[in-house]
PDB file of N, CA and C in Angstrom:
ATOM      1  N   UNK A   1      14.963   2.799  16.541  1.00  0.00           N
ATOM      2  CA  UNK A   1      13.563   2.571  16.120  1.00  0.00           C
ATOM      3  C   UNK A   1      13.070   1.266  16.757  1.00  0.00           C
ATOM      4  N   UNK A   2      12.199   1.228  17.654  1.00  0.00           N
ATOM      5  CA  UNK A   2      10.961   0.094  17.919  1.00  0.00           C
ATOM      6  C   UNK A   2      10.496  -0.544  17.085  1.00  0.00           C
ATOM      7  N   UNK A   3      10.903  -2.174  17.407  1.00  0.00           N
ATOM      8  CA  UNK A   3       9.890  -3.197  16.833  1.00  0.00           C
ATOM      9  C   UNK A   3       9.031  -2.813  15.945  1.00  0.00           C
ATOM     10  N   UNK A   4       7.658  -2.153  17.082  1.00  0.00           N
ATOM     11  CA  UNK A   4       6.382  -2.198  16.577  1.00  0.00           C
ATOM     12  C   UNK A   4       6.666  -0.783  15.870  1.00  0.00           C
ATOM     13  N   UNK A   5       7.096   0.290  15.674  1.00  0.00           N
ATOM     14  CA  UNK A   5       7.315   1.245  14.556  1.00  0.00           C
ATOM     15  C   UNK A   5       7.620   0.642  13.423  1.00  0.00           C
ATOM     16  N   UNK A   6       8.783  -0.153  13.214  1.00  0.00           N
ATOM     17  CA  UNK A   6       9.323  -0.585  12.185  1.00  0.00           C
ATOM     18  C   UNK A   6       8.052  -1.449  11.431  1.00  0.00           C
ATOM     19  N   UNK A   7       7.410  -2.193  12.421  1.00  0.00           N
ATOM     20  CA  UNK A   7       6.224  -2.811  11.574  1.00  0.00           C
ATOM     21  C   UNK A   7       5.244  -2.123  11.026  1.00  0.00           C
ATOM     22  N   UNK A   8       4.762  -1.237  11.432  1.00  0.00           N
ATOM     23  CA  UNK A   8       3.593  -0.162  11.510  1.00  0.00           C
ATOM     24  C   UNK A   8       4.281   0.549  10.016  1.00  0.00           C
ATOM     25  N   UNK A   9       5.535   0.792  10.117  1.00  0.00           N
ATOM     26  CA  UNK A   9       5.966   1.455   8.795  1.00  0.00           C
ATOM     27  C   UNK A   9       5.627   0.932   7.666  1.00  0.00           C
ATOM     28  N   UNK A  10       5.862  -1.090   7.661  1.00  0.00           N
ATOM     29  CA  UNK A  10       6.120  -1.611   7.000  1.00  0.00           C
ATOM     30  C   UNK A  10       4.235  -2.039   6.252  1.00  0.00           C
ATOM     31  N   UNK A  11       4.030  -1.951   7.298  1.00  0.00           N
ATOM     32  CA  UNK A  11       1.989  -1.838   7.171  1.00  0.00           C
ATOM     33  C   UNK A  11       1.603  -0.774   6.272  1.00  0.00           C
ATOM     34  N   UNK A  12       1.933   0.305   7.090  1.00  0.00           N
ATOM     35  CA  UNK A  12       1.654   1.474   5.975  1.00  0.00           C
ATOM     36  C   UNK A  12       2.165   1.735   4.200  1.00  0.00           C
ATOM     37  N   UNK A  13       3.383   0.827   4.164  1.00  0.00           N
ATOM     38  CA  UNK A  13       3.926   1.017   3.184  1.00  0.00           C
ATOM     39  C   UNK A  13       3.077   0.242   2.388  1.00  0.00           C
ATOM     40  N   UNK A  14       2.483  -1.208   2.971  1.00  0.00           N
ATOM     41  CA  UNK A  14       1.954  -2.358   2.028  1.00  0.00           C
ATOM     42  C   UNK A  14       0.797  -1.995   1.669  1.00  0.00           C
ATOM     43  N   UNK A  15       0.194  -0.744   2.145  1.00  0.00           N
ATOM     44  CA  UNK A  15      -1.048  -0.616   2.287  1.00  0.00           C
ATOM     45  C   UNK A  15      -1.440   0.216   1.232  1.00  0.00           C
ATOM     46  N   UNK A  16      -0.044   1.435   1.729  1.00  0.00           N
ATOM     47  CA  UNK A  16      -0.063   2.550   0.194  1.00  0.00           C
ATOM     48  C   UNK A  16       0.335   1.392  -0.931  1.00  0.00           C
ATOM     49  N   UNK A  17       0.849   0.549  -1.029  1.00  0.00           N
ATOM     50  CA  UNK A  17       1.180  -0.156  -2.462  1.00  0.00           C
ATOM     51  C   UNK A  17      -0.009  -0.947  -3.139  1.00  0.00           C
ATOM     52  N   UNK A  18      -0.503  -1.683  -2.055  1.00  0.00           N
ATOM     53  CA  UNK A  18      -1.923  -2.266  -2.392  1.00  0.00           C
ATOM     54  C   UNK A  18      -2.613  -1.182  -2.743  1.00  0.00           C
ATOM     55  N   UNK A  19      -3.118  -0.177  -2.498  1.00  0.00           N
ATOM     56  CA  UNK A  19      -4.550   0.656  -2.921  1.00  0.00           C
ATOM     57  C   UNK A  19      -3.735   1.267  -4.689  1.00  0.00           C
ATOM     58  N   UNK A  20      -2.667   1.603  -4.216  1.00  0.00           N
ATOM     59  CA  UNK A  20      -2.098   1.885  -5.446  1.00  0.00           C
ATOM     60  C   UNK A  20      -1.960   1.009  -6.773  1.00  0.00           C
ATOM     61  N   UNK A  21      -2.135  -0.285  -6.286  1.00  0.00           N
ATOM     62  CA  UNK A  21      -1.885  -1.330  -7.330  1.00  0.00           C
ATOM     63  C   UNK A  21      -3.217  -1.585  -7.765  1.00  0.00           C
ATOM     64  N   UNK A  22      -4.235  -0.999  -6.816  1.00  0.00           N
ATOM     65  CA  UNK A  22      -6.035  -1.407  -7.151  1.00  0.00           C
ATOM     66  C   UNK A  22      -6.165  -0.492  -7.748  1.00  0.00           C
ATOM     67  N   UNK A  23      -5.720   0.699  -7.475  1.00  0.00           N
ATOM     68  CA  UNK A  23      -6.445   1.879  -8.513  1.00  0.00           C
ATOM     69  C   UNK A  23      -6.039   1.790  -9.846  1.00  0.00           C
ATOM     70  N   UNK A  24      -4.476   1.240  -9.645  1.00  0.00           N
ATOM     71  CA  UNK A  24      -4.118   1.358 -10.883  1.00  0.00           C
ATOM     72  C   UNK A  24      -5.273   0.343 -12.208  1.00  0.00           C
ATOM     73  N   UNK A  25      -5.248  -0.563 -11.380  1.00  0.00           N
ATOM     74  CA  UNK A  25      -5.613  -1.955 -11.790  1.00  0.00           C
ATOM     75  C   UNK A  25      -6.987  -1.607 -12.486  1.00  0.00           C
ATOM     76  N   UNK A  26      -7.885  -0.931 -11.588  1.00  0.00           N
ATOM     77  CA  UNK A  26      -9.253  -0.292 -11.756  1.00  0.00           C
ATOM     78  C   UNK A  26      -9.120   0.918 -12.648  1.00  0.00           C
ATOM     79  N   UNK A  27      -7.908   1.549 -13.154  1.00  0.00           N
ATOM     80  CA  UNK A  27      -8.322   3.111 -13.975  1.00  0.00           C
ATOM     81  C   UNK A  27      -8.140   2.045 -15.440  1.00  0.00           C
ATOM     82  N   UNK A  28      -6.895   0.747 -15.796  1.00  0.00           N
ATOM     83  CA  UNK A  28      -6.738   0.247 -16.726  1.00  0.00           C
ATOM     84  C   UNK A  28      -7.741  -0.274 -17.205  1.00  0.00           C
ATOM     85  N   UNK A  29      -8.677  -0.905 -16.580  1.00  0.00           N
ATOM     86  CA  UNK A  29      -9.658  -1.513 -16.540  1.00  0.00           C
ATOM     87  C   UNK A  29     -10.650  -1.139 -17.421  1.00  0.00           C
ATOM     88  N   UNK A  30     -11.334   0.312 -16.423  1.00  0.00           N
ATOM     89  CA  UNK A  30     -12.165   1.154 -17.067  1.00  0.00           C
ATOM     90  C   UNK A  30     -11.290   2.430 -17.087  1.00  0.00           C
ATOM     91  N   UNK A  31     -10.776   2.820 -18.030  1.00  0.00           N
ATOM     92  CA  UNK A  31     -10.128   3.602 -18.957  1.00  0.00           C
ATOM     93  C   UNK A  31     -11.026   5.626 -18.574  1.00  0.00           C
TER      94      UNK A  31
END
């Protein structure tokens, strides 16, 4: 595996975790 794959993975992963941590954040919020 390439450098820049391994990063790109690691992007995508932070990215699904962030939106996931906002939605979550936003459904607790407003219910």
């Amino acid at each position: 595996m390439s450098i820049t794959k391994a990063s790109d993975l690691a992007a995508g992963q932070i990215a699904m975790v962030g939106m996931a941590r906002y939605v979550y954040q936003h459904d607790s919020i407003c219910p």
